[in-house]
PDB file of N, CA and C in Angstrom:
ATOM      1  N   UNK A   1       0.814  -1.198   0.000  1.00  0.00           N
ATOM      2  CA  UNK A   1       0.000   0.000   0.000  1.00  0.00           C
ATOM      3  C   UNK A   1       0.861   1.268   0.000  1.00  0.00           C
ATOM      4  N   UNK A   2       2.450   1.319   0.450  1.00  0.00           N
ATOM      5  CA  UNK A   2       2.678   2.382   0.769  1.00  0.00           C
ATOM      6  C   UNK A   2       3.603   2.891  -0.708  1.00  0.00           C
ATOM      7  N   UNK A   3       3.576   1.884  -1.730  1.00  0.00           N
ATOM      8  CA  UNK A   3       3.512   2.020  -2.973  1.00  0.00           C
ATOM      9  C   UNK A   3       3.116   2.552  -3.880  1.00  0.00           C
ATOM     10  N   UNK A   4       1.679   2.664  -3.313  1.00  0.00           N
ATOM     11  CA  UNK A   4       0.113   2.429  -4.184  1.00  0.00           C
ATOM     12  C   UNK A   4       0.590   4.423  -4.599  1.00  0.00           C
ATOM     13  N   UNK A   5       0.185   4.528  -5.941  1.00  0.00           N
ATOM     14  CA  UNK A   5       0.277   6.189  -6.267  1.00  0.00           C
ATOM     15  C   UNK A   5      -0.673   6.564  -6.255  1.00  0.00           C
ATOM     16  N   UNK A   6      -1.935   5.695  -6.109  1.00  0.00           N
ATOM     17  CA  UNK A   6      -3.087   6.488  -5.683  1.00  0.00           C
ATOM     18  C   UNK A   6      -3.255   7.082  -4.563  1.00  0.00           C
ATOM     19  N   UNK A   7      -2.801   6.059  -3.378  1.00  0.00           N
ATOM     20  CA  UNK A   7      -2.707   6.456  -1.996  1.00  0.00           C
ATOM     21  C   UNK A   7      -1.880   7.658  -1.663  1.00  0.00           C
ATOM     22  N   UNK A   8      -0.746   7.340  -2.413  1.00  0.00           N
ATOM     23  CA  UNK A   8       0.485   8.713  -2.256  1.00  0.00           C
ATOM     24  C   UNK A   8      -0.012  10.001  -2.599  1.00  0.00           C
ATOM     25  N   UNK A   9      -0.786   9.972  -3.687  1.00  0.00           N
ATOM     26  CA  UNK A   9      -1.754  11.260  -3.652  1.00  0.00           C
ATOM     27  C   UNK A   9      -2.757  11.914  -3.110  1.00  0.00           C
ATOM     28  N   UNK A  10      -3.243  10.803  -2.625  1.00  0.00           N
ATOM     29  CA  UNK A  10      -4.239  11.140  -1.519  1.00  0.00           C
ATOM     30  C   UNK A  10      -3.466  11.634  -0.263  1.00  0.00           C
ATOM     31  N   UNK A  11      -2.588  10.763   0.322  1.00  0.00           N
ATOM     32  CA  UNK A  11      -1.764  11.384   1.195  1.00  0.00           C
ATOM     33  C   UNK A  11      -1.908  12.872   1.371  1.00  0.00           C
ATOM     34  N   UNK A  12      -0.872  13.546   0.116  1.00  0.00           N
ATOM     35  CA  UNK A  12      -0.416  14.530  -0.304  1.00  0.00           C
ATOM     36  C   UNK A  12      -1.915  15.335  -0.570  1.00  0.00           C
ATOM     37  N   UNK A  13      -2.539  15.026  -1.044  1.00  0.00           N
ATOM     38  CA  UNK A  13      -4.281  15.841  -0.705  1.00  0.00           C
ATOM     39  C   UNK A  13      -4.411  16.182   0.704  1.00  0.00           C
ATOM     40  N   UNK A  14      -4.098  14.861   1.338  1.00  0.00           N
ATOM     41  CA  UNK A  14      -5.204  14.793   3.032  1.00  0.00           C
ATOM     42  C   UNK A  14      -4.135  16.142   3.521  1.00  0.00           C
ATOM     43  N   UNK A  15      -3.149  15.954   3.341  1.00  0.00           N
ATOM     44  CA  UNK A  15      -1.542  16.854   3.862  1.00  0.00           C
ATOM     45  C   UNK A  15      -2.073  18.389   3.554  1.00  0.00           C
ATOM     46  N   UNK A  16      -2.526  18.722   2.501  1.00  0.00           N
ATOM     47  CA  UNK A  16      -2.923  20.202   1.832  1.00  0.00           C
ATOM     48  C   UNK A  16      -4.376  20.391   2.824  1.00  0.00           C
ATOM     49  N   UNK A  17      -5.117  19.390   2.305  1.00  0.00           N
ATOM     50  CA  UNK A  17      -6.028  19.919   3.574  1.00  0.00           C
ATOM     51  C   UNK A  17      -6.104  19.972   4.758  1.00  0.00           C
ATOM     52  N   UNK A  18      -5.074  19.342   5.776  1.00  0.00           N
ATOM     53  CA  UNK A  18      -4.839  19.991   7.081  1.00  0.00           C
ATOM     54  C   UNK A  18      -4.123  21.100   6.796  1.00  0.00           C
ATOM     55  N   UNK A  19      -3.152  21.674   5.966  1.00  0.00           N
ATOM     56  CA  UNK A  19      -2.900  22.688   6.264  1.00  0.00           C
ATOM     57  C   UNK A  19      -3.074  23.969   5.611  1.00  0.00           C
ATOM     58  N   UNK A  20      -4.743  23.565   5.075  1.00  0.00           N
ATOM     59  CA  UNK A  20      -5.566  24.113   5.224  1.00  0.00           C
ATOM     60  C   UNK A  20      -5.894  24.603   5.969  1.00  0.00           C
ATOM     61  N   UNK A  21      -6.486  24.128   6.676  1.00  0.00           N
ATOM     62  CA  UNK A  21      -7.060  23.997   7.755  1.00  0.00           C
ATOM     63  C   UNK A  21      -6.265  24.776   8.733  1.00  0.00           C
ATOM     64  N   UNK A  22      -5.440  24.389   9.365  1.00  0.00           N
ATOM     65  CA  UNK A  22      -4.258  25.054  10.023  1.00  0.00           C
ATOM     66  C   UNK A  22      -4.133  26.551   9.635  1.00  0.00           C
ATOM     67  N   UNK A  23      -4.360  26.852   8.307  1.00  0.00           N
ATOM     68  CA  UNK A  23      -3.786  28.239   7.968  1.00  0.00           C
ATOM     69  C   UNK A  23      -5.276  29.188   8.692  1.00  0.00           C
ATOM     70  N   UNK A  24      -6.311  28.341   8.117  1.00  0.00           N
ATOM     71  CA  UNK A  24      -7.677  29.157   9.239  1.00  0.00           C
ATOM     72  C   UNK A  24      -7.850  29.266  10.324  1.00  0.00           C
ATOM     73  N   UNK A  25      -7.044  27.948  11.267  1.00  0.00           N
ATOM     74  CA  UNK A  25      -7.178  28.266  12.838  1.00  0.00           C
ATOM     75  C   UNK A  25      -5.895  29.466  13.322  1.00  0.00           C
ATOM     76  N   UNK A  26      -5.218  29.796  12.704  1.00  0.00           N
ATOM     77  CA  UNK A  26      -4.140  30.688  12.864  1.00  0.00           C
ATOM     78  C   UNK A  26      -4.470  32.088  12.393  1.00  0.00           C
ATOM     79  N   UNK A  27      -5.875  32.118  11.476  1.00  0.00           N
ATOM     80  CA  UNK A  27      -6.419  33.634  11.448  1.00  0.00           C
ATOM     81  C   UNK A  27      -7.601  33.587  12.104  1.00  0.00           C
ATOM     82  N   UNK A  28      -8.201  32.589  12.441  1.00  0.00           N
ATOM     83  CA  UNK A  28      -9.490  32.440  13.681  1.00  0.00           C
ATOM     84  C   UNK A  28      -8.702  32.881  14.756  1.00  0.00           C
ATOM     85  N   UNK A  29      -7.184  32.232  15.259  1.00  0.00           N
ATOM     86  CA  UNK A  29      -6.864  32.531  16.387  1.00  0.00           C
ATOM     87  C   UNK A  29      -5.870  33.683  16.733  1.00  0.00           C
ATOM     88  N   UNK A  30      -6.064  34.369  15.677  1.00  0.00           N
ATOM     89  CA  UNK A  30      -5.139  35.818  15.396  1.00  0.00           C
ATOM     90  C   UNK A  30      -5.070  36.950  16.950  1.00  0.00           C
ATOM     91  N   UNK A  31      -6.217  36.539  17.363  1.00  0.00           N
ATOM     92  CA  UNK A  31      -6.703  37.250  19.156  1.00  0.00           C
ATOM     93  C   UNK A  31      -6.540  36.567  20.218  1.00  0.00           C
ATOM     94  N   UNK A  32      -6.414  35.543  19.961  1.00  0.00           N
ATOM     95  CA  UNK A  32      -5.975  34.606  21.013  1.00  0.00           C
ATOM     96  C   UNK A  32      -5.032  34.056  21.230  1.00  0.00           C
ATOM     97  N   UNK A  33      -3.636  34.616  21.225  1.00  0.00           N
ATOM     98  CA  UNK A  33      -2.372  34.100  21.352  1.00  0.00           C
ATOM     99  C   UNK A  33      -2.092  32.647  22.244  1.00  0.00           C
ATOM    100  N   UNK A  34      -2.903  32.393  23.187  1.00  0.00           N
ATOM    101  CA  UNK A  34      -2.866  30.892  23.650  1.00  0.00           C
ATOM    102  C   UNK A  34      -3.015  29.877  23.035  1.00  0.00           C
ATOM    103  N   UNK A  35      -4.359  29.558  22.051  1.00  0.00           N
ATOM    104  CA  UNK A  35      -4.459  29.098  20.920  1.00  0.00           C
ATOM    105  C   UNK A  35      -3.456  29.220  19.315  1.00  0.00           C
ATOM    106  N   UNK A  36      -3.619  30.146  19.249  1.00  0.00           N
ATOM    107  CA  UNK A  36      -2.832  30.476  18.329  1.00  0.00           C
ATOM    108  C   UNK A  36      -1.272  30.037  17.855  1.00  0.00           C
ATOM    109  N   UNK A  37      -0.500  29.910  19.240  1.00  0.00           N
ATOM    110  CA  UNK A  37       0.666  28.812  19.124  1.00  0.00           C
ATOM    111  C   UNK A  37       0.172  27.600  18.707  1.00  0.00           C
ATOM    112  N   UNK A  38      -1.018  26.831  19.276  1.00  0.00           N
ATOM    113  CA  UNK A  38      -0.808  25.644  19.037  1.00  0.00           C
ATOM    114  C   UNK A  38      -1.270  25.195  17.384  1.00  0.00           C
ATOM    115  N   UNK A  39      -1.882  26.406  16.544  1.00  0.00           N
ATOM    116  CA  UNK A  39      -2.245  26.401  15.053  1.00  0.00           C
ATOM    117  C   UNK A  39      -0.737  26.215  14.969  1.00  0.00           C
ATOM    118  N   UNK A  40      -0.474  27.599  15.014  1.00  0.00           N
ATOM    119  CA  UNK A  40       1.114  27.474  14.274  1.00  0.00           C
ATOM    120  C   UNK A  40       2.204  26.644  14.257  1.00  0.00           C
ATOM    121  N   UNK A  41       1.808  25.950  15.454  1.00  0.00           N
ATOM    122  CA  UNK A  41       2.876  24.566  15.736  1.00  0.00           C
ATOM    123  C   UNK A  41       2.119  23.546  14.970  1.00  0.00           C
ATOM    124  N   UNK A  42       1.229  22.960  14.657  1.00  0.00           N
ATOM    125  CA  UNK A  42       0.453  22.196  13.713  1.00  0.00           C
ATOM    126  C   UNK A  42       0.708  22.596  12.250  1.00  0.00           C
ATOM    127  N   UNK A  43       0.529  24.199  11.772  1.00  0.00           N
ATOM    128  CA  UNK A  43       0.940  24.100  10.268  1.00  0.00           C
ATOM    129  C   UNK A  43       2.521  24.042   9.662  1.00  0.00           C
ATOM    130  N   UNK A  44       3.191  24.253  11.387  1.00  0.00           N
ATOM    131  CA  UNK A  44       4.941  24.429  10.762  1.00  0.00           C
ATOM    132  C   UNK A  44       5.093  22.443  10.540  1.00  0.00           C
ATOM    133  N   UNK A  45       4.379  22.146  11.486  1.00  0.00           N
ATOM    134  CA  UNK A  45       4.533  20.297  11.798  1.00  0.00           C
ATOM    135  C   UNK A  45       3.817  19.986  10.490  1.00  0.00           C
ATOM    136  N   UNK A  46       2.782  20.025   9.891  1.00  0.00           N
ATOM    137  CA  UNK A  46       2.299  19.491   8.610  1.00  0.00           C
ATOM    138  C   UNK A  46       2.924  20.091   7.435  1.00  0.00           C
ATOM    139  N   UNK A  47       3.366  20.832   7.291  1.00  0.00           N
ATOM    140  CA  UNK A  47       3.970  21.628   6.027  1.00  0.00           C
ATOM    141  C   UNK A  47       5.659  20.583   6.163  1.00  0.00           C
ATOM    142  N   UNK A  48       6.179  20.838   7.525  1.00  0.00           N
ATOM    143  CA  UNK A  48       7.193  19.947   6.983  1.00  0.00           C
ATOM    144  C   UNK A  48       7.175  18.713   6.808  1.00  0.00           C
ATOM    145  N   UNK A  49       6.053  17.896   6.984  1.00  0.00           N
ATOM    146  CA  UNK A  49       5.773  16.332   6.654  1.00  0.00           C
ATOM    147  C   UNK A  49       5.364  16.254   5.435  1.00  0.00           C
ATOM    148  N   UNK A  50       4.626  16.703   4.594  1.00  0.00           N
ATOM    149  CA  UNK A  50       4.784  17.331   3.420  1.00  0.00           C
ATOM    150  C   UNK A  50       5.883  17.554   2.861  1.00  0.00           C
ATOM    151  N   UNK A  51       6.885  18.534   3.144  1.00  0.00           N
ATOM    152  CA  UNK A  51       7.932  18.575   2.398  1.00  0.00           C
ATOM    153  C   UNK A  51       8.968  17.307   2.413  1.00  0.00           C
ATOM    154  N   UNK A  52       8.918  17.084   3.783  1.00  0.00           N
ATOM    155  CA  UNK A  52       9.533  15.222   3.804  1.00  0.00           C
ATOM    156  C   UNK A  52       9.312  14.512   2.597  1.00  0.00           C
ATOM    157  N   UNK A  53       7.995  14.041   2.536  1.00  0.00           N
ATOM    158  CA  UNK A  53       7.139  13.051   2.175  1.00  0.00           C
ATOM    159  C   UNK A  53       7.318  13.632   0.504  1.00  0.00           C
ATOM    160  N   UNK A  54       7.038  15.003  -0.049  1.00  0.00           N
ATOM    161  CA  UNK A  54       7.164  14.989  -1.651  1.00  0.00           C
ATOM    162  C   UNK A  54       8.571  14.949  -1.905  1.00  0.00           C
ATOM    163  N   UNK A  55       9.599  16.088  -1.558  1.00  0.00           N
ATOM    164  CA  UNK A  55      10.584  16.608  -1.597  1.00  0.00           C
ATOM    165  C   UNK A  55      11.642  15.519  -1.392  1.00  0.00           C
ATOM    166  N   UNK A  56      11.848  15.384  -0.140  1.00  0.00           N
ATOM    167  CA  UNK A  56      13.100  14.252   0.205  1.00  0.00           C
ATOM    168  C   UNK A  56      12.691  13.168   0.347  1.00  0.00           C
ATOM    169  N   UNK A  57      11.947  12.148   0.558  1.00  0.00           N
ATOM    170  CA  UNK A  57      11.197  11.081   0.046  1.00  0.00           C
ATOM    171  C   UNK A  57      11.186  10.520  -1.309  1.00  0.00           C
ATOM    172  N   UNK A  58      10.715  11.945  -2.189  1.00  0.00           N
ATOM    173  CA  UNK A  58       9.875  11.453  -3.358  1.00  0.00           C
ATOM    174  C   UNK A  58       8.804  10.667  -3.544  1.00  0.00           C
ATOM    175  N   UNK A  59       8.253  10.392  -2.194  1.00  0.00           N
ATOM    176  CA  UNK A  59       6.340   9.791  -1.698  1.00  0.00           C
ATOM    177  C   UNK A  59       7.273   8.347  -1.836  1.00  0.00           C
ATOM    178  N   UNK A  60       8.283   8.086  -1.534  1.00  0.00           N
ATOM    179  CA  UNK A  60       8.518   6.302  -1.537  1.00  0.00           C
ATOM    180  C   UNK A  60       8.810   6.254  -0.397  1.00  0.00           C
ATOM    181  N   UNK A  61       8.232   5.922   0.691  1.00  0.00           N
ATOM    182  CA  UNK A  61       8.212   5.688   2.236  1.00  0.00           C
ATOM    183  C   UNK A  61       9.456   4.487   2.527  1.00  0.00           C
ATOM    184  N   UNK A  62       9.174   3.378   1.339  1.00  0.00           N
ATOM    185  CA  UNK A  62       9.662   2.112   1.519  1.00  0.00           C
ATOM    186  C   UNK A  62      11.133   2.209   0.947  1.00  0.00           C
ATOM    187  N   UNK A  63      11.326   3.109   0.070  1.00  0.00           N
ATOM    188  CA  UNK A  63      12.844   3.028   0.464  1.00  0.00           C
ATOM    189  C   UNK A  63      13.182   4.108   1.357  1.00  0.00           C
ATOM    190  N   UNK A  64      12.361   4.918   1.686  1.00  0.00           N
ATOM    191  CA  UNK A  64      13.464   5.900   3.045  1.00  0.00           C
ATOM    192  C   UNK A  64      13.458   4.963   4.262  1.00  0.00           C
ATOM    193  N   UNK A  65      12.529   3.670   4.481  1.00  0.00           N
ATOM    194  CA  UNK A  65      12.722   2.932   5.502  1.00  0.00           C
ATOM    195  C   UNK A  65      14.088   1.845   5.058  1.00  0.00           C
ATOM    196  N   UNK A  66      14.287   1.504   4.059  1.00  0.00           N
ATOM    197  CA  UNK A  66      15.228   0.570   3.464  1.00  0.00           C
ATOM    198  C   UNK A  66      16.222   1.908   3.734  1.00  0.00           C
ATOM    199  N   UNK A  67      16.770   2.820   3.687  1.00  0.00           N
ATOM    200  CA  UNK A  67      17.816   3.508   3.779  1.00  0.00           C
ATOM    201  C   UNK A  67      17.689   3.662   5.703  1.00  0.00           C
ATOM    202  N   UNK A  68      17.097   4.123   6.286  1.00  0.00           N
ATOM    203  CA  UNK A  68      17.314   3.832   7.382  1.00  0.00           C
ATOM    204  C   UNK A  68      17.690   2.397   7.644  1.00  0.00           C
ATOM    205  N   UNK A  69      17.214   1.442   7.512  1.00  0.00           N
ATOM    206  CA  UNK A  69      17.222  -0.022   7.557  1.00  0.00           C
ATOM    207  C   UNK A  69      18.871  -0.066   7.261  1.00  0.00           C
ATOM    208  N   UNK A  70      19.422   0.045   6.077  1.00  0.00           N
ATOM    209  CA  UNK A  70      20.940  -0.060   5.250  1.00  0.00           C
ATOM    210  C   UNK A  70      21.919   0.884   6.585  1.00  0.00           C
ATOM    211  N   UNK A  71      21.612   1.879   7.489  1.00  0.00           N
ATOM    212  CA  UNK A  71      22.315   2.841   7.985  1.00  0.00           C
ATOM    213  C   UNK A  71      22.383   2.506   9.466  1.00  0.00           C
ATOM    214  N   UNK A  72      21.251   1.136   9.733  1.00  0.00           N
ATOM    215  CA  UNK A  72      21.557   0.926  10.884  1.00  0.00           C
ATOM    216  C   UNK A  72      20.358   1.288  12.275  1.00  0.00           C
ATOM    217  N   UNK A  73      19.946   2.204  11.232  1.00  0.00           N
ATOM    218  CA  UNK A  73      18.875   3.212  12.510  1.00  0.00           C
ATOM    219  C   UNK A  73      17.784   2.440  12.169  1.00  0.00           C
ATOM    220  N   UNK A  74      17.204   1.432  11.553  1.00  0.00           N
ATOM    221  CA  UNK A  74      15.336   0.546  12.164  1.00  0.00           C
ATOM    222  C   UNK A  74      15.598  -0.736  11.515  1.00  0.00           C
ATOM    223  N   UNK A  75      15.145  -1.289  12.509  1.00  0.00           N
ATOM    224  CA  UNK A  75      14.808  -2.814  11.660  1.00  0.00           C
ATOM    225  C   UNK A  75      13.606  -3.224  11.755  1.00  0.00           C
ATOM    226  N   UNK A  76      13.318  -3.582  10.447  1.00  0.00           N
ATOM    227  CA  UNK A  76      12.420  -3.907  10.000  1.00  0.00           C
ATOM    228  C   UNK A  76      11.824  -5.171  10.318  1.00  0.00           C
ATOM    229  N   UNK A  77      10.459  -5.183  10.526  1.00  0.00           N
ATOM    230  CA  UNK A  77       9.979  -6.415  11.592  1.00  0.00           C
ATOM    231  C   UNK A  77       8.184  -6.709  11.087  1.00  0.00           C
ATOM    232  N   UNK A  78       8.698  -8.005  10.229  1.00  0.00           N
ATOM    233  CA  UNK A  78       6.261  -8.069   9.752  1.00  0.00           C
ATOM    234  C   UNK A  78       6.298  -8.521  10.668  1.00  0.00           C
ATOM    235  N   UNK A  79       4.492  -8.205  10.321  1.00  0.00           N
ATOM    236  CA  UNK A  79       3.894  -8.816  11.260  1.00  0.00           C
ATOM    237  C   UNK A  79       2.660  -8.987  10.863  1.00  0.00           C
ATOM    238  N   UNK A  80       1.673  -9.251  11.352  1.00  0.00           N
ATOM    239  CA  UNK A  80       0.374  -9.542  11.572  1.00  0.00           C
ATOM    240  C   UNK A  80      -0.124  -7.655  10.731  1.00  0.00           C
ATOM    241  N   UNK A  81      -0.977  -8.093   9.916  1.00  0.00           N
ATOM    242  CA  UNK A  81      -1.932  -6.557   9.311  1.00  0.00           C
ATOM    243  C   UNK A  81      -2.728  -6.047  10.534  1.00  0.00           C
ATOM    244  N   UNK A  82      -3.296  -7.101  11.089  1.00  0.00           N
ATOM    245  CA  UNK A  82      -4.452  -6.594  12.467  1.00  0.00           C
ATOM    246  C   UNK A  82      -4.232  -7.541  13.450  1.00  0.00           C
ATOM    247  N   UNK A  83      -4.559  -6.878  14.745  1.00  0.00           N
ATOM    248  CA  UNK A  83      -4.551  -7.387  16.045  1.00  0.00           C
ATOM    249  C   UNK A  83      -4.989  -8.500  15.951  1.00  0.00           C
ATOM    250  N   UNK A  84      -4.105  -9.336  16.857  1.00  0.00           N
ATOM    251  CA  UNK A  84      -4.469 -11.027  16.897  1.00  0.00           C
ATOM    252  C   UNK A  84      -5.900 -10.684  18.054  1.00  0.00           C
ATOM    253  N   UNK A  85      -6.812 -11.768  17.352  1.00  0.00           N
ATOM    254  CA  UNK A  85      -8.253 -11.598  18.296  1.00  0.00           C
ATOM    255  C   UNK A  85      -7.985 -13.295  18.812  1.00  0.00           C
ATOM    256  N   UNK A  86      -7.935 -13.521  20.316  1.00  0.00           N
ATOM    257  CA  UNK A  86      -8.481 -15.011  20.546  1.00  0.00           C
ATOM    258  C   UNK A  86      -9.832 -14.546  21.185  1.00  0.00           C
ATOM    259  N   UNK A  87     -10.795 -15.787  21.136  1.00  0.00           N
ATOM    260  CA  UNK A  87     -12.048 -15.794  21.909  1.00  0.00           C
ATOM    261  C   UNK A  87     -12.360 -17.286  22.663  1.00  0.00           C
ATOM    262  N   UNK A  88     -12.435 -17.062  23.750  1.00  0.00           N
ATOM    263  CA  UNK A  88     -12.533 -18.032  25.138  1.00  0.00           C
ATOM    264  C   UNK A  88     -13.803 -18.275  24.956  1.00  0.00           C
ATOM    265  N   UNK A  89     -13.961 -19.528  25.209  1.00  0.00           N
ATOM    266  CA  UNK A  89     -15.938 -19.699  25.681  1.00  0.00           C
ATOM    267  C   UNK A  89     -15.979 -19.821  27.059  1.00  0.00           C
ATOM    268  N   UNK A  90     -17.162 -19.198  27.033  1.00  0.00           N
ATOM    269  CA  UNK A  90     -17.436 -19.280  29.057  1.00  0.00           C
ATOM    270  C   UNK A  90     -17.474 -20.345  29.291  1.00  0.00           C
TER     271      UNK A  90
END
């Protein structure tokens, strides 16, 4: 899935519309400086996952994990897609 270029675009959609979004709670919260940090810390945090993800990525997740993987820093570990369910009878 993390292949899929449909998904990668959607990604990169869902990404534009939070910070969207973000850019309105930061002129909603233009009077409220308490709030207002925590917009701006949300659109600086989504804008650069975004730039990650198109920019230095190039939307291929699976080799920036294979380059971490090659460098030492994650190992890579399958597993199960969904939570193992057991069920007991009374």
């Amino acid at each position: 899935m993390l292949k899929d270029e449909l998904l990668q675009v959607r990604y990169v959609r869902y990404l534009d519309r939070l910070i969207e979004l973000s850019e309105k709670e930061i002129f909603r919260t233009r009077f409220q400086p308490k709030y207002r940090g925590l917009a701006l810390m949300y659109n600086r945090v989504l804008a650069e996952t975004k730039k990650n993800f198109v920019s230095v990525y190039k939307k291929d997740i699976v080799a920036a994990f294979k380059d971490f993987q090659d460098k030492g820093r994650l190992e890579i570990v399958a597993s199960c897609a969904t939570h193992g369910f057991s069920r007991t009878s009374a």
